[in-house]
PDB file of N, CA and C in Angstrom:
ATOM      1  N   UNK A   1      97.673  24.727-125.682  1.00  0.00           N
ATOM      2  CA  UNK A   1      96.827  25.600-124.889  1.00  0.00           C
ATOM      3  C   UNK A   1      95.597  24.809-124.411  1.00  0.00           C
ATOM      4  N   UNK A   2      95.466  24.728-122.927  1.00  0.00           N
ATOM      5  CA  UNK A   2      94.217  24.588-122.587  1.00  0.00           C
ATOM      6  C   UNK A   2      92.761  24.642-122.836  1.00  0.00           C
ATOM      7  N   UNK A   3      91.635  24.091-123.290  1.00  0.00           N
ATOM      8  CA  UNK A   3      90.292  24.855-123.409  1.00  0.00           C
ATOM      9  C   UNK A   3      90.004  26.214-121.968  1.00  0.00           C
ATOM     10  N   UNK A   4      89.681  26.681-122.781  1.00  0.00           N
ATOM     11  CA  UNK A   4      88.330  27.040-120.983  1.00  0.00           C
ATOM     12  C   UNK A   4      87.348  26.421-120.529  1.00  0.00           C
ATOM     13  N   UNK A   5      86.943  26.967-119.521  1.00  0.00           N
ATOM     14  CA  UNK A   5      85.584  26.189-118.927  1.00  0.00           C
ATOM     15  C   UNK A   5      84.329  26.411-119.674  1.00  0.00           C
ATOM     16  N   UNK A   6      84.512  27.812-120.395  1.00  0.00           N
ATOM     17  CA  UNK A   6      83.644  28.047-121.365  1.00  0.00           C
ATOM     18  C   UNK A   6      83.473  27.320-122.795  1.00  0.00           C
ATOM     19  N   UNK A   7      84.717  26.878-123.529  1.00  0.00           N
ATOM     20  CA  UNK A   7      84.992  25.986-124.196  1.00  0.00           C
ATOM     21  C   UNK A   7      84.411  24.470-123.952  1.00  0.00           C
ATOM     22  N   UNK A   8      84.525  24.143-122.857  1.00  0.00           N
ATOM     23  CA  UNK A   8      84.426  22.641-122.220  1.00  0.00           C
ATOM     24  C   UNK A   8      83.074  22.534-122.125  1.00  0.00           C
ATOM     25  N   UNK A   9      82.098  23.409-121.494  1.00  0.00           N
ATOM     26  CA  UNK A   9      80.795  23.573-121.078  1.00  0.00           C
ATOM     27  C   UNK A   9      80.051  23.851-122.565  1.00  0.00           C
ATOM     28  N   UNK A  10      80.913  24.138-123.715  1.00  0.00           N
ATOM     29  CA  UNK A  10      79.940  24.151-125.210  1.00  0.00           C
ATOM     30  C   UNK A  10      80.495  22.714-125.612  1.00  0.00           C
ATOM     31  N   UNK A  11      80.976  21.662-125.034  1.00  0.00           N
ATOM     32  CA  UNK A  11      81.245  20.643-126.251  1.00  0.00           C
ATOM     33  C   UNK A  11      80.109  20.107-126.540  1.00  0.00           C
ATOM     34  N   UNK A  12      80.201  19.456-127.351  1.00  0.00           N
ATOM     35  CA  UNK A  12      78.804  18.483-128.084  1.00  0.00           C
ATOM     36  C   UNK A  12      79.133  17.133-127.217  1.00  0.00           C
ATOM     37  N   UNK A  13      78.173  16.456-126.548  1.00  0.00           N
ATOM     38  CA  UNK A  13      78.605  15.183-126.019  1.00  0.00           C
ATOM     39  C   UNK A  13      77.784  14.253-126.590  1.00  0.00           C
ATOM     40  N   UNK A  14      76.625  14.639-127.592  1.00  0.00           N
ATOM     41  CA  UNK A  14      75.721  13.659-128.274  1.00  0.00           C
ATOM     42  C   UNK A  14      76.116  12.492-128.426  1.00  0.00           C
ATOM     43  N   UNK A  15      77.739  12.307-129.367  1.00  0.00           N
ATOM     44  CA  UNK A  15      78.029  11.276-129.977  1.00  0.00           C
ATOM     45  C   UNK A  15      78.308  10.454-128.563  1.00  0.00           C
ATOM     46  N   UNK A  16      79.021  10.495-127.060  1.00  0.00           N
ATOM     47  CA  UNK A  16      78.753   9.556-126.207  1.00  0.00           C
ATOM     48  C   UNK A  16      77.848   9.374-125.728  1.00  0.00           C
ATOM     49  N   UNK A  17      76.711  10.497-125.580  1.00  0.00           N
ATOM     50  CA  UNK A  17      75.044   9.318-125.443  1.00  0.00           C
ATOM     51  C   UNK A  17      74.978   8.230-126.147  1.00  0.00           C
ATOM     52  N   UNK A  18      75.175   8.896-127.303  1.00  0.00           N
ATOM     53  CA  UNK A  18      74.508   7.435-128.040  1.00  0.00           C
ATOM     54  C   UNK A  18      75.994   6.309-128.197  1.00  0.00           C
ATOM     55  N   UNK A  19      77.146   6.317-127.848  1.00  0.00           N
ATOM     56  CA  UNK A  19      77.240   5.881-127.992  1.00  0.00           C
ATOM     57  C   UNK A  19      77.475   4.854-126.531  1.00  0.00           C
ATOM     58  N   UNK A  20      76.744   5.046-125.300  1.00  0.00           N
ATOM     59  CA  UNK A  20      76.417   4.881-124.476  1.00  0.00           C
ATOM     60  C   UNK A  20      74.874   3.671-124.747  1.00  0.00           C
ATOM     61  N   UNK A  21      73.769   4.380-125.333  1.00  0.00           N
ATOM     62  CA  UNK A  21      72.914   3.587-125.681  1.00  0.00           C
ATOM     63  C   UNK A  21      73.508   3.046-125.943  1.00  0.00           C
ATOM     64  N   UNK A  22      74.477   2.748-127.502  1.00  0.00           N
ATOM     65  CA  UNK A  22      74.527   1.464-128.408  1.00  0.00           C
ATOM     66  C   UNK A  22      75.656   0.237-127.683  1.00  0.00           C
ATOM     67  N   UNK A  23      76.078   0.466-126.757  1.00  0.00           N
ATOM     68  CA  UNK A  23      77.131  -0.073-125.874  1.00  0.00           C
ATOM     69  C   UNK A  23      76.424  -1.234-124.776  1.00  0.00           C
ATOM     70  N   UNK A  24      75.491  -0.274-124.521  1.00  0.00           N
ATOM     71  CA  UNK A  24      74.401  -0.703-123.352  1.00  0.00           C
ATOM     72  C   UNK A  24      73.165  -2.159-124.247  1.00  0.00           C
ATOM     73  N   UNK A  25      73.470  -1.441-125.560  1.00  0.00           N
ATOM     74  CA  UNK A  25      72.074  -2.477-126.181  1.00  0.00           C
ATOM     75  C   UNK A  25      72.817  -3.634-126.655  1.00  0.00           C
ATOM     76  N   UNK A  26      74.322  -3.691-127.162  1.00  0.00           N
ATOM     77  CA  UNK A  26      75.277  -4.200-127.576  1.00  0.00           C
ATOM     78  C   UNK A  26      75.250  -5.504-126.199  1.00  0.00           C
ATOM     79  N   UNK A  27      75.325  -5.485-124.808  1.00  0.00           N
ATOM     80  CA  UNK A  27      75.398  -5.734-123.680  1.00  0.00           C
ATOM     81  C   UNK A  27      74.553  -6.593-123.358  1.00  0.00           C
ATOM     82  N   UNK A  28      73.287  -5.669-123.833  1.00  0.00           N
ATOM     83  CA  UNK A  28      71.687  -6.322-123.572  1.00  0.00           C
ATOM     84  C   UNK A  28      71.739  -7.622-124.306  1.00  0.00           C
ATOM     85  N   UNK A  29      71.793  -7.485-125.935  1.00  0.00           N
ATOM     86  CA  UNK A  29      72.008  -8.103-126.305  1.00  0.00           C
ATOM     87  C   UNK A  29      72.811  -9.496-126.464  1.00  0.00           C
ATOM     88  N   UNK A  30      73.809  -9.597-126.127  1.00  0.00           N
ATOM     89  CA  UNK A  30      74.776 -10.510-125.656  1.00  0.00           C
ATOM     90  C   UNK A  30      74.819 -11.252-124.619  1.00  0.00           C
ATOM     91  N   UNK A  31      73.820 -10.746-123.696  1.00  0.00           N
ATOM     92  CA  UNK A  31      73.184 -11.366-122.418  1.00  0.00           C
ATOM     93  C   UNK A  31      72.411 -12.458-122.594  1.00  0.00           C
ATOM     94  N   UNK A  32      71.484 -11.366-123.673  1.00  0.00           N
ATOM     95  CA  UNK A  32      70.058 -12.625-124.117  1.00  0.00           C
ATOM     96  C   UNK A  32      70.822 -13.675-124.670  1.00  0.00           C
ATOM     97  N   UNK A  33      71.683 -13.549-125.618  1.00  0.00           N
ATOM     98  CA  UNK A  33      71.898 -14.611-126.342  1.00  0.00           C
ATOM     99  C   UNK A  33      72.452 -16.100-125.265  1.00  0.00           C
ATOM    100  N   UNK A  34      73.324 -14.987-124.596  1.00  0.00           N
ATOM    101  CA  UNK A  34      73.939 -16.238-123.517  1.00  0.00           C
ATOM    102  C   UNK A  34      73.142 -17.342-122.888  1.00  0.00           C
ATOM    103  N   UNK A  35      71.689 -16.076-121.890  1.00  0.00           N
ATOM    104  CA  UNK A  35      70.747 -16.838-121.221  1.00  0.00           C
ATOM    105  C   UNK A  35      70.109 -17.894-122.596  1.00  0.00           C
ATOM    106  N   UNK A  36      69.545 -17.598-123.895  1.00  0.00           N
ATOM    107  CA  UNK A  36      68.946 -18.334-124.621  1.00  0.00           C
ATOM    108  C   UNK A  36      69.953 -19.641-124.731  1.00  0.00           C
ATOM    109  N   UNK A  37      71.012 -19.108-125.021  1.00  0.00           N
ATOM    110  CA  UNK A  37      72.331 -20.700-125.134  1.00  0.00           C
ATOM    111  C   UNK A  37      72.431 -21.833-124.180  1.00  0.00           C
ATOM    112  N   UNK A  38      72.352 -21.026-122.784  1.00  0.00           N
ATOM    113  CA  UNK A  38      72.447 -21.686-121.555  1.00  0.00           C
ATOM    114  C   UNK A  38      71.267 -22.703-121.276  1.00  0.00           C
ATOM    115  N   UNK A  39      70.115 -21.628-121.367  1.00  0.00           N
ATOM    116  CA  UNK A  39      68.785 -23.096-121.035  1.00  0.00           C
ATOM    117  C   UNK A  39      68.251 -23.839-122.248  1.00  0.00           C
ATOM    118  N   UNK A  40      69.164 -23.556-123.548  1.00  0.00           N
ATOM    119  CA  UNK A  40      68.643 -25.231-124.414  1.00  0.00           C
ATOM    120  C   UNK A  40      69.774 -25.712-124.058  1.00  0.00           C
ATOM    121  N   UNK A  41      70.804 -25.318-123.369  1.00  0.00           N
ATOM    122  CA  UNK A  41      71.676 -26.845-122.819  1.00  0.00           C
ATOM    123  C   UNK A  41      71.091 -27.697-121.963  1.00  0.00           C
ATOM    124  N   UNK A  42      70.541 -27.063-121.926  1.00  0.00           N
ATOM    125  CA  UNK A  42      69.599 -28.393-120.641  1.00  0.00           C
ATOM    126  C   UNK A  42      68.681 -29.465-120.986  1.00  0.00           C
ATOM    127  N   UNK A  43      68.319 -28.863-122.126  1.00  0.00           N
ATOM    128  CA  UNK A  43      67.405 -29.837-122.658  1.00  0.00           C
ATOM    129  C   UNK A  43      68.129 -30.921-123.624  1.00  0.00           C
ATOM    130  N   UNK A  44      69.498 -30.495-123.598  1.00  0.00           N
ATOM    131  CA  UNK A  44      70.627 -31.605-124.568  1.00  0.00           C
ATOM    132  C   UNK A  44      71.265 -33.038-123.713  1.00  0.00           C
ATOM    133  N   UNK A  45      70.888 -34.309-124.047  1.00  0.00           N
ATOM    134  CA  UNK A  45      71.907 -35.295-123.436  1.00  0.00           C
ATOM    135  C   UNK A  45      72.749 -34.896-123.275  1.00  0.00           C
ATOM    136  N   UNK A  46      73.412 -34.106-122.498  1.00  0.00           N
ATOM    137  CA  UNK A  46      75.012 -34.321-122.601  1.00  0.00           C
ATOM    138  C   UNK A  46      75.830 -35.439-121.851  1.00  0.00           C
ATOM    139  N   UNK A  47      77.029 -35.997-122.398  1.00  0.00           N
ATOM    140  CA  UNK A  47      77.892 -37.308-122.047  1.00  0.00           C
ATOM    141  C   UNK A  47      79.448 -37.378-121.990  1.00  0.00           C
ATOM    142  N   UNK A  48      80.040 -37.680-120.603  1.00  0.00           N
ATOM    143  CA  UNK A  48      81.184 -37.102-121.111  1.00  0.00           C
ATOM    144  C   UNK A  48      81.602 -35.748-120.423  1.00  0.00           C
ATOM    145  N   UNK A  49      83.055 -35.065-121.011  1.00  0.00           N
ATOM    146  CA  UNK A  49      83.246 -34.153-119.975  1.00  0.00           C
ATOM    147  C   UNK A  49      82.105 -32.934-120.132  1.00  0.00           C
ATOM    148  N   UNK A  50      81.690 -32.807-121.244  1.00  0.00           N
ATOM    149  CA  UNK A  50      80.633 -32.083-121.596  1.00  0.00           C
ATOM    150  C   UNK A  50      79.596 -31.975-120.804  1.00  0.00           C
ATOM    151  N   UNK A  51      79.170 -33.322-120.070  1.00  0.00           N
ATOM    152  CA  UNK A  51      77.577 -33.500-119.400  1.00  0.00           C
ATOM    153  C   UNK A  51      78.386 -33.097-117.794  1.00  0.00           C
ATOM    154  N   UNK A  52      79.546 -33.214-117.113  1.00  0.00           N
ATOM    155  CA  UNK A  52      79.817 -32.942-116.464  1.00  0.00           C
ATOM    156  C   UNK A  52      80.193 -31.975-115.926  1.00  0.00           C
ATOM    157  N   UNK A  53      80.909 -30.872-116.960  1.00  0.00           N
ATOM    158  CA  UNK A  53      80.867 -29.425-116.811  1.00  0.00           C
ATOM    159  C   UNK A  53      79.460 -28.964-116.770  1.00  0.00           C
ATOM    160  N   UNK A  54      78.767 -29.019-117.728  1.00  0.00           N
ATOM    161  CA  UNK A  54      76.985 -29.059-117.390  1.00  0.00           C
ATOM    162  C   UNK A  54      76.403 -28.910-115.884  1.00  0.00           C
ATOM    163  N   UNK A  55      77.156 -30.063-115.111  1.00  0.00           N
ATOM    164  CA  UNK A  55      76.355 -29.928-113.882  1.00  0.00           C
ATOM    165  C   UNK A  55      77.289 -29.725-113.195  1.00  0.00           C
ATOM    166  N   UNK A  56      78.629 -29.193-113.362  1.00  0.00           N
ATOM    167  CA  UNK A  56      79.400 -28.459-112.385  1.00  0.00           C
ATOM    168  C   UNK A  56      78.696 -27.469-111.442  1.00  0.00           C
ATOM    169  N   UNK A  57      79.412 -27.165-110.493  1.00  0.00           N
ATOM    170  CA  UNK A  57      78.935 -26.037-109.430  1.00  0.00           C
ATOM    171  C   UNK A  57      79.010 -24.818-110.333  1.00  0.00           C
ATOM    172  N   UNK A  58      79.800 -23.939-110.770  1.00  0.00           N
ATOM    173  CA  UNK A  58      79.587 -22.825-111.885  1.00  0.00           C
ATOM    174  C   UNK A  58      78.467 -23.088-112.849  1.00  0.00           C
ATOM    175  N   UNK A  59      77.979 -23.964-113.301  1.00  0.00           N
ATOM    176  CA  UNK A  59      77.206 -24.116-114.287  1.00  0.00           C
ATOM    177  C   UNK A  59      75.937 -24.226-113.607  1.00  0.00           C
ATOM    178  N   UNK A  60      75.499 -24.819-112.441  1.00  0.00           N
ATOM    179  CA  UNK A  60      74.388 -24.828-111.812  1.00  0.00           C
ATOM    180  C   UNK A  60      74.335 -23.236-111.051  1.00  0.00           C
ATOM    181  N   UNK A  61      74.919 -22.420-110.998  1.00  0.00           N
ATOM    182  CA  UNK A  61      74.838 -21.098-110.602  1.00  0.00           C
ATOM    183  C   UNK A  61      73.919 -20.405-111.417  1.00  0.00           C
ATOM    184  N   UNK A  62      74.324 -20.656-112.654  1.00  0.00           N
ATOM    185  CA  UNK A  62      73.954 -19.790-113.229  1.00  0.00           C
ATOM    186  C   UNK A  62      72.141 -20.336-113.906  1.00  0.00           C
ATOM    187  N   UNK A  63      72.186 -21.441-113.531  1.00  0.00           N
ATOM    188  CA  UNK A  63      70.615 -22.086-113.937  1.00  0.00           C
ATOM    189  C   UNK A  63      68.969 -21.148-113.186  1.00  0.00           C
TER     190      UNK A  63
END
């Protein structure tokens, strides 16, 4: 059996707010870390295919 519209219009949707926030901060998070990863590569000798992916065209995009 179907809900009603009356049924549907009482659900509780709390738990996807938040779990909307924690998705979103999850995101945030994982960003920073990237950007923090990305610009101490720069400050590393790199040598090798390593120093060359470094200054690939994708990798200078994102500098």
């Amino acid at each position: 059996m179907l809900p009603t519209l009356s049924h549907i219009h009482a659900w509780d949707t709390e738990h996807l707010i938040e779990a909307a926030y924690y998705w979103t901060k999850v995101a945030d998070q994982g960003e920073d870390v990237f950007l923090e990863m990305r610009n101490r590569s720069h400050f590393i000798a790199w040598e090798g295919a390593g120093g060359d992916g470094c200054d690939s065209e994708p990798a200078l995009t994102y500098r």
